[in-house]
Protein backbone atom coordinates (compact mmCIF):
# COMPACT_ATOMS: atom_id res chain seq x y z
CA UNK A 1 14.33 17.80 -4.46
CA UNK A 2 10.50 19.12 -4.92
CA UNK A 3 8.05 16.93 -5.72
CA UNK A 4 4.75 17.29 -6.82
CA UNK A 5 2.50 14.70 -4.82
CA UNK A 6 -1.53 14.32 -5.24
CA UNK A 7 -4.09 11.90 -5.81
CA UNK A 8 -4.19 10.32 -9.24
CA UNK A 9 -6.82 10.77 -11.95
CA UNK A 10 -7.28 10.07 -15.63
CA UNK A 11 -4.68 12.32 -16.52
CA UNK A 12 -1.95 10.12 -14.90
CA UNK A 13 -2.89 7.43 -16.82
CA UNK A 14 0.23 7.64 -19.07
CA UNK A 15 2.36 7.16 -16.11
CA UNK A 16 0.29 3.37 -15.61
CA UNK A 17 2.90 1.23 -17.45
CA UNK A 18 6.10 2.91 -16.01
CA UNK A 19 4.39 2.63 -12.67
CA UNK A 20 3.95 -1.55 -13.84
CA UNK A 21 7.28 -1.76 -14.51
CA UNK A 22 9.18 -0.18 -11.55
CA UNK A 23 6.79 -2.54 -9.56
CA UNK A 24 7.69 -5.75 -11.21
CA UNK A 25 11.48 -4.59 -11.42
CA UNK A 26 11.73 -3.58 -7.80
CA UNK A 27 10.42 -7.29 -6.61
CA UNK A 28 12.58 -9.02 -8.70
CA UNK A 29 15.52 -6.98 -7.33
CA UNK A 30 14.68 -7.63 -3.68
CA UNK A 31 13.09 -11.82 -4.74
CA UNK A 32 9.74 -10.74 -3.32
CA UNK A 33 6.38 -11.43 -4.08
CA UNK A 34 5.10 -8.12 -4.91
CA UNK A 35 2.05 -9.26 -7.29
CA UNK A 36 1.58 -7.60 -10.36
CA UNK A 37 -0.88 -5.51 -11.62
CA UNK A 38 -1.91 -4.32 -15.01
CA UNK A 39 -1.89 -0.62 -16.09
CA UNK A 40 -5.36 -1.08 -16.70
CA UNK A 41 -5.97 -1.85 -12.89
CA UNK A 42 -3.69 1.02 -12.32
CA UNK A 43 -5.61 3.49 -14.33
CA UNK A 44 -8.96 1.81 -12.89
CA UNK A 45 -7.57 3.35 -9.33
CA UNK A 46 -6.12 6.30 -10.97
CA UNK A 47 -9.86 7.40 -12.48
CA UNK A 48 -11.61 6.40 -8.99
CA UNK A 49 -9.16 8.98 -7.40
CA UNK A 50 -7.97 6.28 -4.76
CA UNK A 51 -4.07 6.76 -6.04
CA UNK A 52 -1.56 9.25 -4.75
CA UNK A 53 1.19 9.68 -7.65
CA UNK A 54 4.48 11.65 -7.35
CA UNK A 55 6.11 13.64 -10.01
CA UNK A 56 8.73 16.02 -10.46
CA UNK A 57 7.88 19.41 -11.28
CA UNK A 58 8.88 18.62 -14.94
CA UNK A 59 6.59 15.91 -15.18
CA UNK A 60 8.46 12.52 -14.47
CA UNK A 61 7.27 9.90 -12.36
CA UNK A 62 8.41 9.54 -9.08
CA UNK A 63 6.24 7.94 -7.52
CA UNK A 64 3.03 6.12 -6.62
CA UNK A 65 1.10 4.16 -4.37
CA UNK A 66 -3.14 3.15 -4.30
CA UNK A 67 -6.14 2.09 -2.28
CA UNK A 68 -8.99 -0.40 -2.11
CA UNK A 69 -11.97 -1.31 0.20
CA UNK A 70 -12.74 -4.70 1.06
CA UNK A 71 -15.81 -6.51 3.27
CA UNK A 72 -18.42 -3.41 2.73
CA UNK A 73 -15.71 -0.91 3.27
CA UNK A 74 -14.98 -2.00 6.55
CA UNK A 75 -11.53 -2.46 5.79
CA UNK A 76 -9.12 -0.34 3.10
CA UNK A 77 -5.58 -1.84 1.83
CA UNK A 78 -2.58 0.71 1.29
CA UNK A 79 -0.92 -1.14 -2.01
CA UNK A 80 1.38 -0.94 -4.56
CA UNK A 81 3.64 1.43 -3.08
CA UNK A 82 7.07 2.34 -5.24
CA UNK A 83 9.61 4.88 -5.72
CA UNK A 84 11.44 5.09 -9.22
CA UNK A 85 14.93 3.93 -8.74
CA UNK A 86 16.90 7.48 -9.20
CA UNK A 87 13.87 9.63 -6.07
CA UNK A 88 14.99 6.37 -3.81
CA UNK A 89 16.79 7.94 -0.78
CA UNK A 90 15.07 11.08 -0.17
CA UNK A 91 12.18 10.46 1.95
CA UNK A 92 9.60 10.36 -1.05
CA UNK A 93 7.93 7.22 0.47
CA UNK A 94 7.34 8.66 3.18
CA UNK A 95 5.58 11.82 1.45
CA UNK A 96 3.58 8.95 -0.75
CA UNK A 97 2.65 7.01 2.39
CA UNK A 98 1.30 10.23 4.31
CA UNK A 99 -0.82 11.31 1.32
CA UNK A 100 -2.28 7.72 0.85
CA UNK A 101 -2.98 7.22 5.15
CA UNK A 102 -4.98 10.72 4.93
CA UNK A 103 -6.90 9.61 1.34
CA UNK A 104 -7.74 5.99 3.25
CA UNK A 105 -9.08 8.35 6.34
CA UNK A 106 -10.56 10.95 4.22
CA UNK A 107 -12.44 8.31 2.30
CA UNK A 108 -13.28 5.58 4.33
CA UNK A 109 -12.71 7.37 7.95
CA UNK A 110 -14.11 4.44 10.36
CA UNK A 111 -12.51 1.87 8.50
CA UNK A 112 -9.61 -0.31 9.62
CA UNK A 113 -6.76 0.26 7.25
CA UNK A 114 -4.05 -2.34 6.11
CA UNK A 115 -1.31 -3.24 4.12
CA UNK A 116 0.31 -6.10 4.01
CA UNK A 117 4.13 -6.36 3.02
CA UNK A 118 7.84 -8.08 3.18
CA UNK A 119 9.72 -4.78 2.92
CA UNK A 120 11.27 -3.74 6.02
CA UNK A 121 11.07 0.01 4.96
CA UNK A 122 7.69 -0.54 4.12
CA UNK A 123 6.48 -1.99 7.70
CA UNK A 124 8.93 1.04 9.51
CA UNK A 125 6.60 3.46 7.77
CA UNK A 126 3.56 1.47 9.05
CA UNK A 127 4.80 1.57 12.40
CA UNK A 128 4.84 5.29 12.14
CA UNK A 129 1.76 5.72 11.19
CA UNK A 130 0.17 3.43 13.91
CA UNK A 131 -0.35 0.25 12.21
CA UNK A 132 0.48 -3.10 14.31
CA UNK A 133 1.37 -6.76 13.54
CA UNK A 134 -1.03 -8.68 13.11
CA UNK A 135 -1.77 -12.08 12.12
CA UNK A 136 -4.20 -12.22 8.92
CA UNK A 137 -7.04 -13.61 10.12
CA UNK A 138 -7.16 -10.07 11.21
CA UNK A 139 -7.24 -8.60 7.96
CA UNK A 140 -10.52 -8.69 5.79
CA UNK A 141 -11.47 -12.24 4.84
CA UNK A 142 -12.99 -10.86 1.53
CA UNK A 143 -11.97 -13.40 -1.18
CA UNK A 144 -11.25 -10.94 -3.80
CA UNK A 145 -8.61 -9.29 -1.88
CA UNK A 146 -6.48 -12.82 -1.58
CA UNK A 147 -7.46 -12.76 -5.12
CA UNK A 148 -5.15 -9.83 -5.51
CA UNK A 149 -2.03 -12.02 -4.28
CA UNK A 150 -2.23 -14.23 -7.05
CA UNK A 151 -0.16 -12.69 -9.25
CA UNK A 152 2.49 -13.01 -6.24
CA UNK A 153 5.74 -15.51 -6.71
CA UNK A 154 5.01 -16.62 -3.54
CA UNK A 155 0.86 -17.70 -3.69
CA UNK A 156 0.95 -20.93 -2.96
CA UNK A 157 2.74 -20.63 0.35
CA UNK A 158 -0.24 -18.39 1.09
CA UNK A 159 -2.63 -20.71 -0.87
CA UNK A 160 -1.09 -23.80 0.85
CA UNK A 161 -1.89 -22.42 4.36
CA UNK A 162 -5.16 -21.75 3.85
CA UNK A 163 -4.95 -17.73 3.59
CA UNK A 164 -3.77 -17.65 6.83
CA UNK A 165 0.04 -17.40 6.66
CA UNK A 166 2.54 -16.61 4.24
CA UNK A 167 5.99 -14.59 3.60
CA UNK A 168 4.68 -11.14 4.16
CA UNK A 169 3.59 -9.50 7.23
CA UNK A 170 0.02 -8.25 8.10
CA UNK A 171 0.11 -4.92 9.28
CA UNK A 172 -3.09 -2.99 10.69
CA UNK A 173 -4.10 0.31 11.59
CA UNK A 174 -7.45 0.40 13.40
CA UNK A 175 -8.81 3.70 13.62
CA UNK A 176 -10.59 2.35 17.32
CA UNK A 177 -7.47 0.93 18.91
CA UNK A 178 -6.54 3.95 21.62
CA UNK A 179 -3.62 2.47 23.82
CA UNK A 180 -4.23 4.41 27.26
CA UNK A 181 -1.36 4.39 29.48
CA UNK A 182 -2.13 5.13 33.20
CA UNK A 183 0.98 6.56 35.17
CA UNK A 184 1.42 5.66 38.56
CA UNK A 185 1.17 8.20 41.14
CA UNK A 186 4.41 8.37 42.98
């Protein structure tokens, strides 16, 4: 199936509520603590053209994911992505992920980029796309983004362990890590 994939502006807006939903849905599906957002915060990254949205040719959402900057835009969070139920299956997150790795590096190119998560599909994508475990005193220690996780079933374990731990998995992509791997003369 063809989809239409680009980065998000005003005229997605209508698509913010559906995009609400599907998020909320899918973590009560999988009992994970996928915070929730409002479609005004959705729109708000929509407008600033740090979204990549999927849609069918037609029109219908497929798809979406978004980014934000944190600590002086030294570090840039890959959020919020989700599939609609019926494009699951056909390598659209994949298509959604790509687009939102080259808007991170397009618009914040020296910046460490991360996402953290608790779906394993999620972190195999990650992996792909360079990004490494890590534990999240690694990740930006800018307030407002563990702000963000508030609206997450699962806060207080984060909360209760003083940012530094919780259900999900930190997962970083550091545009100055360069493994070099010497090969032994033989």
């Amino acid at each position: 199936m063809e989809f239409v994939i680009q980065v998000a502006d005003a005229s997605h807006g209508c698509y913010a509520e559906k995009i609400c939903d599907e998020i909320f849905i899918s973590a009560q599906e999988r009992h994970t603590g996928i915070a929730r957002r409002t479609p005004e915060y959705i729109i708000e990254k929509m407008t600033a053209g740090k979204a990549v949205i999927a849609t069918t040719p037609d029109g219908e959402f497929a798809g979406f994911s978004y980014i934000e900057s944190w600590g002086g835009k030294s570090y840039v969070a890959n959020s919020g992505l989700i599939v609609a139920h019926k494009f699951r299956g056909m390598g659209l997150s994949r298509k959604i992920k790509e687009q939102t790795f080259i808007l991170s590096r397009t618009l914040f190119p020296d910046a460490k980029i991360f996402s953290i998560t608790t779906g394993g599909a999620v972190m195999r994508l990650n992996y792909e796309f360079g990004f490494r475990p890590v534990p999240f005193s690694e990740l930006t220690s800018d307030p407002e983004f563990w702000r963000g996780c508030e609206g997450c079933r699962n806060f207080v374990i984060l909360e209760n362990n003083d940012y530094q731990r919780c259900i999900c998995t930190g997962l970083l992509y550091d545009p100055n890590d360069r493994i070099k791997i010497k090969t032994p003369e033989i």
